[in-house]
PDB file of N, CA and C in Angstrom:
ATOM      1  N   UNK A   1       8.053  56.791  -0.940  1.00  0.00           N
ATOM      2  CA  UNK A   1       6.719  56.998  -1.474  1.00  0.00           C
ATOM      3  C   UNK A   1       6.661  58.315  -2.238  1.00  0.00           C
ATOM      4  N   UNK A   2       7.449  59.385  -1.200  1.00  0.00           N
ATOM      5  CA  UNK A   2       7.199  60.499  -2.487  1.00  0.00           C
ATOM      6  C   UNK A   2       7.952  60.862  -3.808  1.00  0.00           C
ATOM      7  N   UNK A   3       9.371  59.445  -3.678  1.00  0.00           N
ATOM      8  CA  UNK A   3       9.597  59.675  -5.032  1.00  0.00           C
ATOM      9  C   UNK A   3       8.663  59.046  -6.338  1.00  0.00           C
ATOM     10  N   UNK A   4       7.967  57.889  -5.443  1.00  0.00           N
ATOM     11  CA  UNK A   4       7.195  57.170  -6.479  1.00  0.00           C
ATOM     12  C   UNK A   4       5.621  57.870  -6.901  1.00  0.00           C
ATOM     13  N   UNK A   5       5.686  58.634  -6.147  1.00  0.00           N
ATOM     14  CA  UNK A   5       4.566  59.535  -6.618  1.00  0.00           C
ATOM     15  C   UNK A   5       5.134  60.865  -7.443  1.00  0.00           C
ATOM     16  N   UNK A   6       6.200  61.478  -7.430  1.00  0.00           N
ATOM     17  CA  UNK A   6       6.860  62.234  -8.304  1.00  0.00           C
ATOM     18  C   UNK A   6       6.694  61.418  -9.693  1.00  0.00           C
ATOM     19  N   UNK A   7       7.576  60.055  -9.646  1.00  0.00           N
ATOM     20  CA  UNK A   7       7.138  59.204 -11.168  1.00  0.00           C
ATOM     21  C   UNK A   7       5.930  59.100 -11.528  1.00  0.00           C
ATOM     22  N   UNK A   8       4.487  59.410 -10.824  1.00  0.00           N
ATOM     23  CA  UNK A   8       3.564  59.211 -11.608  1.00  0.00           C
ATOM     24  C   UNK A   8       2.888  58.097 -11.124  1.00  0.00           C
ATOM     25  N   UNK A   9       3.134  57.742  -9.581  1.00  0.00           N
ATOM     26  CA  UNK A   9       2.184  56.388  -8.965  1.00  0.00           C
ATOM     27  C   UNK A   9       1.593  57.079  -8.185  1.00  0.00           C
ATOM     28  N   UNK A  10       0.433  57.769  -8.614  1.00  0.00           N
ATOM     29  CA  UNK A  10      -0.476  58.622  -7.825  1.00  0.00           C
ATOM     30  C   UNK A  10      -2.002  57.745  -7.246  1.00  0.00           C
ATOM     31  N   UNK A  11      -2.188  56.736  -8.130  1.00  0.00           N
ATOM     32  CA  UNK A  11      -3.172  55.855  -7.583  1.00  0.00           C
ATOM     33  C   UNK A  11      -2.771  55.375  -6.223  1.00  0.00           C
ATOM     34  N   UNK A  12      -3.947  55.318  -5.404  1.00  0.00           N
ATOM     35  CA  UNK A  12      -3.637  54.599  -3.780  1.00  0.00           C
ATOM     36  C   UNK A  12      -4.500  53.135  -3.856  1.00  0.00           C
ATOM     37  N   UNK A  13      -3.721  52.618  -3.843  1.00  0.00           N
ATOM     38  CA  UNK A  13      -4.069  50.771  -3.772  1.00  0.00           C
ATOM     39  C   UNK A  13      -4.168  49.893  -2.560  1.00  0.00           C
ATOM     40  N   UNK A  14      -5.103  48.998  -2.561  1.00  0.00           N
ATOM     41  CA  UNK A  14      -5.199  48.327  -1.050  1.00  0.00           C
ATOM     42  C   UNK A  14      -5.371  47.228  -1.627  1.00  0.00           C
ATOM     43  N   UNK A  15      -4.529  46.008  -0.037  1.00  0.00           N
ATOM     44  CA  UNK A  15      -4.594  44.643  -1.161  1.00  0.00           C
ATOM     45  C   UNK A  15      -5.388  43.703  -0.224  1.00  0.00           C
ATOM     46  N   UNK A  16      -6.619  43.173  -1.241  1.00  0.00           N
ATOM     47  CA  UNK A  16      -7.516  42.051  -0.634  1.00  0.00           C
ATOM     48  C   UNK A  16      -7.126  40.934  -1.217  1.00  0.00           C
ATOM     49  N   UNK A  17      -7.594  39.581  -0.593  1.00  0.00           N
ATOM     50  CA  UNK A  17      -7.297  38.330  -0.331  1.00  0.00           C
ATOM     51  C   UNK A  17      -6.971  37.743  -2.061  1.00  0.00           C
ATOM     52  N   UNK A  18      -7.799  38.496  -2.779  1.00  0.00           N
ATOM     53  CA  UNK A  18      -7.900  37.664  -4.561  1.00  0.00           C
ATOM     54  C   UNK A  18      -7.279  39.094  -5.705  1.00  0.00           C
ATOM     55  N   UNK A  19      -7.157  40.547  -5.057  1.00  0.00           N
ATOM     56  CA  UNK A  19      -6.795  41.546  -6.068  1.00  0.00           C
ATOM     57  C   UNK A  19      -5.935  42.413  -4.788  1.00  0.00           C
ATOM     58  N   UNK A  20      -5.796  43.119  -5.418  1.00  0.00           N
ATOM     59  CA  UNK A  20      -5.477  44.526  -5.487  1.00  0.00           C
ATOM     60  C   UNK A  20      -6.395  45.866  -6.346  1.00  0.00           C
ATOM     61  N   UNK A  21      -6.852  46.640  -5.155  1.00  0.00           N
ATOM     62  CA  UNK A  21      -8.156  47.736  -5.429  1.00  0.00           C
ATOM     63  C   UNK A  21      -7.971  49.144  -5.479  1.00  0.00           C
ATOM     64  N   UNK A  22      -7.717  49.529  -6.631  1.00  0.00           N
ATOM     65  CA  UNK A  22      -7.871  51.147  -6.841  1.00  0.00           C
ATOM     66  C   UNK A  22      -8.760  52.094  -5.845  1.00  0.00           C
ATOM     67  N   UNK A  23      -8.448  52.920  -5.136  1.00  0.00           N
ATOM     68  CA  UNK A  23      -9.653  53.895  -4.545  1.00  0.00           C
ATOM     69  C   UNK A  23     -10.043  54.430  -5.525  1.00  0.00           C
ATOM     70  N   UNK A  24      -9.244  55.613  -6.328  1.00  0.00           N
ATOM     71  CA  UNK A  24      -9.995  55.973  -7.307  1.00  0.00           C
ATOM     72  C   UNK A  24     -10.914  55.880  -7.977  1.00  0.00           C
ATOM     73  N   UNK A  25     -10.517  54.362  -8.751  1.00  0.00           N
ATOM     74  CA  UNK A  25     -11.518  54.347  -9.525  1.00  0.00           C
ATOM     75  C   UNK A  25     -12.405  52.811  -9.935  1.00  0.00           C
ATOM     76  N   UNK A  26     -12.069  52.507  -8.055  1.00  0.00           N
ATOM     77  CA  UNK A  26     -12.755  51.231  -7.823  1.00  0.00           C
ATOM     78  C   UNK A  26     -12.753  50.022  -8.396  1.00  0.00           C
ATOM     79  N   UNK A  27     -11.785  50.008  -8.808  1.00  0.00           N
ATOM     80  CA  UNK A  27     -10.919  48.718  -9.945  1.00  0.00           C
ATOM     81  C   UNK A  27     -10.558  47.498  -9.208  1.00  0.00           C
ATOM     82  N   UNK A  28     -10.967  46.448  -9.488  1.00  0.00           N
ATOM     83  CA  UNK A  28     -10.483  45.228  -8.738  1.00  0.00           C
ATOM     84  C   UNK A  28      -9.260  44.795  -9.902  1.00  0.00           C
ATOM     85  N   UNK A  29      -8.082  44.766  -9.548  1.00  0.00           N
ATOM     86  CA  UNK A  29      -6.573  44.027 -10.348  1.00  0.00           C
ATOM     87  C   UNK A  29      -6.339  42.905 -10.094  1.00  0.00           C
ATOM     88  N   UNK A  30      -6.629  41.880 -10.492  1.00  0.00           N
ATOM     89  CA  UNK A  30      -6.296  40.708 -10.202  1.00  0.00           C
ATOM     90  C   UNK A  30      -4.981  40.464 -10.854  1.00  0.00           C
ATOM     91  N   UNK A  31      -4.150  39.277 -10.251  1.00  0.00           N
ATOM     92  CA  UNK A  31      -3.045  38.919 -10.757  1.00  0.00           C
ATOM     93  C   UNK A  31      -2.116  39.091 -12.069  1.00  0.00           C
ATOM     94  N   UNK A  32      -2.890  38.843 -13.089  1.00  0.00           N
ATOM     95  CA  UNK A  32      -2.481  39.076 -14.013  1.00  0.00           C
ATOM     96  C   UNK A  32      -3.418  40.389 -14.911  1.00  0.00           C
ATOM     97  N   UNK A  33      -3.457  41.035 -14.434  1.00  0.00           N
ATOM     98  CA  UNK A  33      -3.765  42.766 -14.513  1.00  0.00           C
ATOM     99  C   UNK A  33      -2.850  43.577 -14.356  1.00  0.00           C
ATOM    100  N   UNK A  34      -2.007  43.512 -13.311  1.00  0.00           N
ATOM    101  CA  UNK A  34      -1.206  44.276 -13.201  1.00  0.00           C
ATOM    102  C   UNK A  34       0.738  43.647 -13.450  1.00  0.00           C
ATOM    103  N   UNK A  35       1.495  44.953 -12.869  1.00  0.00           N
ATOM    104  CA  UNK A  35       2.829  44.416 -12.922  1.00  0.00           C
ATOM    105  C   UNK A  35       3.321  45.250 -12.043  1.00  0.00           C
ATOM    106  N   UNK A  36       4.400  44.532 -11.091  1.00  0.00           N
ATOM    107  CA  UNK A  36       5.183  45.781 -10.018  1.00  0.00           C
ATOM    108  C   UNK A  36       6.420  45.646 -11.071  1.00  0.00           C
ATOM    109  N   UNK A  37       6.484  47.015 -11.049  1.00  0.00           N
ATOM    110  CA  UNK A  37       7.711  47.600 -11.317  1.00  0.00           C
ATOM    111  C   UNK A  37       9.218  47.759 -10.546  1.00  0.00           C
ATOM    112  N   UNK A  38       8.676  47.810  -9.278  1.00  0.00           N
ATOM    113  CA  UNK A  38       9.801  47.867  -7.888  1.00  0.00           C
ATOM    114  C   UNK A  38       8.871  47.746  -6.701  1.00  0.00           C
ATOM    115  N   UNK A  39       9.978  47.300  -5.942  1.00  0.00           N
ATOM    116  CA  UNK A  39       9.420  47.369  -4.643  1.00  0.00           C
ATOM    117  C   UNK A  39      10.480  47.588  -3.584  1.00  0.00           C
ATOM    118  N   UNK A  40      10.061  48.274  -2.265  1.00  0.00           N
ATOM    119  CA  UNK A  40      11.077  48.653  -1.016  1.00  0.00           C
ATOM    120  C   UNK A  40      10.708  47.864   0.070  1.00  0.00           C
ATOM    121  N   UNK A  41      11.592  47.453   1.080  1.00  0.00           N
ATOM    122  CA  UNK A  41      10.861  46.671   2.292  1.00  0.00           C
ATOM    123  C   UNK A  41      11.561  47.992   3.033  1.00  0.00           C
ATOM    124  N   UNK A  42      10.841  48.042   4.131  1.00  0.00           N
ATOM    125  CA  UNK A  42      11.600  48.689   5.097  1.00  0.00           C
ATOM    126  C   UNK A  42      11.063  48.098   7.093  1.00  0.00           C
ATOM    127  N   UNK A  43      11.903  48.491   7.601  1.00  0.00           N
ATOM    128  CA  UNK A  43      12.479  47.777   8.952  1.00  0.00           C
ATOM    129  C   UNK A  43      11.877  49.179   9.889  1.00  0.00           C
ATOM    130  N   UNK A  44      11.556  48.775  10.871  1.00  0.00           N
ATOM    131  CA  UNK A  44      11.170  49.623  11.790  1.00  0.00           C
ATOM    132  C   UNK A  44      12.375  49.798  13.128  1.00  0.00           C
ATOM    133  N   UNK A  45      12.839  50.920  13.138  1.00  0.00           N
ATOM    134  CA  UNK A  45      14.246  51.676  13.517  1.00  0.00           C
ATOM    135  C   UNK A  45      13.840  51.285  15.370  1.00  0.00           C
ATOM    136  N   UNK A  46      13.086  50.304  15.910  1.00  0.00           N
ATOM    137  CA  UNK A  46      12.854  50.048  17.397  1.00  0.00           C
ATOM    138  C   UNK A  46      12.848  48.569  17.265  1.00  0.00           C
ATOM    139  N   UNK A  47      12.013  48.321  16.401  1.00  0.00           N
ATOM    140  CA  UNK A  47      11.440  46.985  16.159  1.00  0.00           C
ATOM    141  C   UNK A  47      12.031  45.543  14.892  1.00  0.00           C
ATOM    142  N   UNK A  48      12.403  45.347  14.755  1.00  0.00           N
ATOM    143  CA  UNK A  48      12.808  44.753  13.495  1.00  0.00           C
ATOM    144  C   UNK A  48      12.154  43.461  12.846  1.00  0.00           C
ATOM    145  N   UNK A  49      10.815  43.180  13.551  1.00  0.00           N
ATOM    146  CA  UNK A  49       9.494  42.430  13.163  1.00  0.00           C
ATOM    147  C   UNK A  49       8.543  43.615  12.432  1.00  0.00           C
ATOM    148  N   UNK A  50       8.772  45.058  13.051  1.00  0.00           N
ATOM    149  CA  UNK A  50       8.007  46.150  12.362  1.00  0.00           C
ATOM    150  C   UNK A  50       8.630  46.104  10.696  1.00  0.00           C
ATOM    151  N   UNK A  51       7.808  45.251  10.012  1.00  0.00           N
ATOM    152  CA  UNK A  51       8.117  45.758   8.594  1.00  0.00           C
ATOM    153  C   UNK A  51       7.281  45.392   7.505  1.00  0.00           C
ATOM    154  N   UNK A  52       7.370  46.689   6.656  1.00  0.00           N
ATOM    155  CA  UNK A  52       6.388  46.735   5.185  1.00  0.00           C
ATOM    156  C   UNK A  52       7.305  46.963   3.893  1.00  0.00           C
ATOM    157  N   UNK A  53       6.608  46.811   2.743  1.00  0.00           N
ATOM    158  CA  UNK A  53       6.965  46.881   2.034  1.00  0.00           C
ATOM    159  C   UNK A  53       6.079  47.475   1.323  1.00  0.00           C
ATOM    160  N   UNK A  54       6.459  48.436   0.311  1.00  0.00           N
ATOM    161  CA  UNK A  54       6.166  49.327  -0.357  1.00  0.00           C
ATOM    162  C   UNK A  54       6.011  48.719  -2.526  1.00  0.00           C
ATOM    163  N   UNK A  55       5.352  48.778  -2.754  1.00  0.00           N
ATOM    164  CA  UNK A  55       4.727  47.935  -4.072  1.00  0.00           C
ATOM    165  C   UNK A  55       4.988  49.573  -4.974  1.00  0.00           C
ATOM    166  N   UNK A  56       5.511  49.367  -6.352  1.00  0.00           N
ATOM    167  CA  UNK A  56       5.510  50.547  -7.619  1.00  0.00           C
ATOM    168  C   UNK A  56       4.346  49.780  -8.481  1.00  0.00           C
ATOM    169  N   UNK A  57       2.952  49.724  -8.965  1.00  0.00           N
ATOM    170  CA  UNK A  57       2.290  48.719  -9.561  1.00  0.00           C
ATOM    171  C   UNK A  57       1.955  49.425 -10.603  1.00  0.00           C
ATOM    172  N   UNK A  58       1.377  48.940 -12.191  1.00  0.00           N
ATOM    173  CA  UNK A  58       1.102  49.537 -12.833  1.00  0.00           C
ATOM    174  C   UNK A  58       0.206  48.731 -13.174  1.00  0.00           C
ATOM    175  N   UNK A  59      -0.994  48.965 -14.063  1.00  0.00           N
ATOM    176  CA  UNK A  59      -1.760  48.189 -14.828  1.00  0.00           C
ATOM    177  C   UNK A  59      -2.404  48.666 -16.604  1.00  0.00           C
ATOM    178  N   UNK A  60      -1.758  48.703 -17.108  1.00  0.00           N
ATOM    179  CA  UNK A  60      -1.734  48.891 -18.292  1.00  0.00           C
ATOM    180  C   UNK A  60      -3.353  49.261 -19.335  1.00  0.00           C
ATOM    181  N   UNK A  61      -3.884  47.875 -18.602  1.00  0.00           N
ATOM    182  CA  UNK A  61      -4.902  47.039 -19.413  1.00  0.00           C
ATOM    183  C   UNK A  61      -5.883  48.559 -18.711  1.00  0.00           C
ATOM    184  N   UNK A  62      -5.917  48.456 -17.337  1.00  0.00           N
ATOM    185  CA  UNK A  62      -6.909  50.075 -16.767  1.00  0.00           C
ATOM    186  C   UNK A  62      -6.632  50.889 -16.247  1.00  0.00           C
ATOM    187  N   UNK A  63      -5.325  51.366 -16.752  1.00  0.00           N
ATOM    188  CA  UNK A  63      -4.581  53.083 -16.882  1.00  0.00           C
ATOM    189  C   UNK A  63      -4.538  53.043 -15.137  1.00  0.00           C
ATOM    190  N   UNK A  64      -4.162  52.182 -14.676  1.00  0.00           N
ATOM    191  CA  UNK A  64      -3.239  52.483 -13.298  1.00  0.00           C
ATOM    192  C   UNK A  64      -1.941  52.537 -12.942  1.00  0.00           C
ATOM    193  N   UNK A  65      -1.827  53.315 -12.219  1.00  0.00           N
ATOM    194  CA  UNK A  65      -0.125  53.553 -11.450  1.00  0.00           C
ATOM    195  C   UNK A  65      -0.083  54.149 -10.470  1.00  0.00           C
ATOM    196  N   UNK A  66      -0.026  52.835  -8.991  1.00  0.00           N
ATOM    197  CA  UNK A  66       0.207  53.357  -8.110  1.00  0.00           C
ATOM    198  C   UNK A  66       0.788  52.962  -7.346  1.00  0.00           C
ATOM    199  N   UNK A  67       0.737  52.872  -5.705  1.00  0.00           N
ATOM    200  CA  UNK A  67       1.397  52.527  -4.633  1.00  0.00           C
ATOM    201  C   UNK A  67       0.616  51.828  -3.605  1.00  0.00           C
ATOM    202  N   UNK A  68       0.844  50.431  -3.539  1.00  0.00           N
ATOM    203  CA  UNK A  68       0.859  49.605  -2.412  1.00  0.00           C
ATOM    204  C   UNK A  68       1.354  49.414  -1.205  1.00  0.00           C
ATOM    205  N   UNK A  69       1.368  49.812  -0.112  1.00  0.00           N
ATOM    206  CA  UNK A  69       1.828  49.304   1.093  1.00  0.00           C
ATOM    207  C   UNK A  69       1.587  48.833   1.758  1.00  0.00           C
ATOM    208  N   UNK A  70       1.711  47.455   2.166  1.00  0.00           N
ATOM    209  CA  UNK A  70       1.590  46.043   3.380  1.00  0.00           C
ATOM    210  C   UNK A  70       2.566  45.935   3.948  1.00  0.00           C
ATOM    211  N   UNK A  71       2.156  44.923   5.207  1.00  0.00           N
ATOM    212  CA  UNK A  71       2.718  44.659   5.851  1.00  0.00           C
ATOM    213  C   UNK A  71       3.905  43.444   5.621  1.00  0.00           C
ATOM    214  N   UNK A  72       4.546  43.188   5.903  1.00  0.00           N
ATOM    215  CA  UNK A  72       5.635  41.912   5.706  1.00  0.00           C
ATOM    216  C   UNK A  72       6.134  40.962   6.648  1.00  0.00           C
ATOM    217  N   UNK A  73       5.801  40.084   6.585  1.00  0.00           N
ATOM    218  CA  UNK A  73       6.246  39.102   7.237  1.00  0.00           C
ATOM    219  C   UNK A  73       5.142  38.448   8.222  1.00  0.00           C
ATOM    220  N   UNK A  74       5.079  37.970   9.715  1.00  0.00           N
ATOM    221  CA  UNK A  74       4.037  37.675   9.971  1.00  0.00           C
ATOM    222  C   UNK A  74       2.539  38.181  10.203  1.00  0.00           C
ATOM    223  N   UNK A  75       2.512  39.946   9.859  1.00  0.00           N
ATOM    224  CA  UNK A  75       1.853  40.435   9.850  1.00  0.00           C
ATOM    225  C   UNK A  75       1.095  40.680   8.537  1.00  0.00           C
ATOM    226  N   UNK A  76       1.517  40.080   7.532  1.00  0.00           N
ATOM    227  CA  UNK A  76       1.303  40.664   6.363  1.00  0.00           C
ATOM    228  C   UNK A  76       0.130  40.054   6.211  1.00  0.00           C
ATOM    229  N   UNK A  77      -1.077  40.675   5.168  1.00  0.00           N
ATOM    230  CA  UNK A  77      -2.117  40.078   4.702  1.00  0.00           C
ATOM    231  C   UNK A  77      -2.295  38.637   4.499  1.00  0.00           C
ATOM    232  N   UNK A  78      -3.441  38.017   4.372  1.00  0.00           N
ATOM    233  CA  UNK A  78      -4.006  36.912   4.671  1.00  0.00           C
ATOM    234  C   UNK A  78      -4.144  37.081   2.764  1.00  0.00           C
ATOM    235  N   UNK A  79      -3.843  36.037   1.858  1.00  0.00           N
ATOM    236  CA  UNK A  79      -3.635  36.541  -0.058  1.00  0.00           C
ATOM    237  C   UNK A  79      -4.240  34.993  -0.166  1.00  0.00           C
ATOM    238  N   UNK A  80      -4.910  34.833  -1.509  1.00  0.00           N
ATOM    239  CA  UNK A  80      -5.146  33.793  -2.016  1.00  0.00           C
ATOM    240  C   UNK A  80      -3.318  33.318  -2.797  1.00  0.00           C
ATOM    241  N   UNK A  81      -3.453  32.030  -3.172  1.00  0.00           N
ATOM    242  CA  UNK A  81      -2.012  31.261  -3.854  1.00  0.00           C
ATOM    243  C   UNK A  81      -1.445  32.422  -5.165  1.00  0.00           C
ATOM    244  N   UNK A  82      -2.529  32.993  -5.452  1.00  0.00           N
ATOM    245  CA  UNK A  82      -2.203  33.834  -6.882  1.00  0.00           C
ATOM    246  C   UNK A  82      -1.648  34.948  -6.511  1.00  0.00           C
ATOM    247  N   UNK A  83      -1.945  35.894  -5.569  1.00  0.00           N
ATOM    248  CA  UNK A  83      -1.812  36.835  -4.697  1.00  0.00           C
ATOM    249  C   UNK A  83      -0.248  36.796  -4.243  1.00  0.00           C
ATOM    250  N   UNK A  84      -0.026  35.395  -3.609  1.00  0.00           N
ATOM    251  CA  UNK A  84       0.923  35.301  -2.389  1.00  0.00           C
ATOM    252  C   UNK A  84       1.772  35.114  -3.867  1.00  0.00           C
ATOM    253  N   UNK A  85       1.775  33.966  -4.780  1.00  0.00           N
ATOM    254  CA  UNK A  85       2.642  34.159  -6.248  1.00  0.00           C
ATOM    255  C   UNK A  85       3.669  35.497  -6.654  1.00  0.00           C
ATOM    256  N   UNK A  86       2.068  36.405  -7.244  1.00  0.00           N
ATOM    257  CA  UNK A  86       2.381  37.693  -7.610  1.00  0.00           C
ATOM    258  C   UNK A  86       3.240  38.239  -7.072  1.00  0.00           C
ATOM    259  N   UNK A  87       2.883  38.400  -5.864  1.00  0.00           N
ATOM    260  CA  UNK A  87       3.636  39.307  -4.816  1.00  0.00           C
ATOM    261  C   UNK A  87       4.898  38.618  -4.479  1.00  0.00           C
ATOM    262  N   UNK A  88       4.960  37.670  -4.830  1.00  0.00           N
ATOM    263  CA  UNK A  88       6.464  37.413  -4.042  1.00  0.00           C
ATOM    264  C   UNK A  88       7.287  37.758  -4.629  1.00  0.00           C
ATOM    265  N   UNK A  89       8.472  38.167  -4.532  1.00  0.00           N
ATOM    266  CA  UNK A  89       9.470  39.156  -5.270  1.00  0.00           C
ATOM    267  C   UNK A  89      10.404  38.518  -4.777  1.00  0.00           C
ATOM    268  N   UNK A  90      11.963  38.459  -5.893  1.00  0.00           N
ATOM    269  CA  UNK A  90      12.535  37.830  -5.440  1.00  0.00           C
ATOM    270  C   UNK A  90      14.142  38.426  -5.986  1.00  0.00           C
ATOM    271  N   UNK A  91      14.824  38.693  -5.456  1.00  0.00           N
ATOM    272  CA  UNK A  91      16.023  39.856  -5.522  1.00  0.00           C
ATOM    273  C   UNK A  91      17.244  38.806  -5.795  1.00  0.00           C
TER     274      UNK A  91
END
């Protein structure tokens, strides 16, 4: 996280069921608003159901760049089909 905030993903983002929401500056991103650039999963060093993943997002169209972090796997947010789409990443 703090290298991706060194690059300039200083926005803090939270993700609801149909977007993804700027605190700043109260922006609802829907699907095709934005773009991840990268993303990290990481594993919890006790647990190995403990895990999130870390979102690089940008949105062009309303001068955002920031950082997402959810949960992964059965814990992860409850996303509409567009949402669960977006987000799925695939290596």
């Amino acid at each position: 996280v703090n290298d991706l905030i060194a690059r300039g993903y200083k926005d803090e983002l939270t993700l609801h069921e149909e977007c993804v929401v700027c605190h700043g500056s109260s922006t609802s991103l829907h699907p095709d608003d934005f773009v991840i650039d990268e993303f990290h999963r990481f594993e919890g060093d006790s647990n190995p159901s403990d895990e999130s993943i870390v979102y690089a997002i940008r949105s062009e169209k309303h001068g955002i760049k920031g950082i997402l972090v959810n949960a992964f796997g059965p814990d992860a947010a409850t996303l509409n089909q567009a949402m669960v789409k977006k987000l799925s990443i695939q290596r």
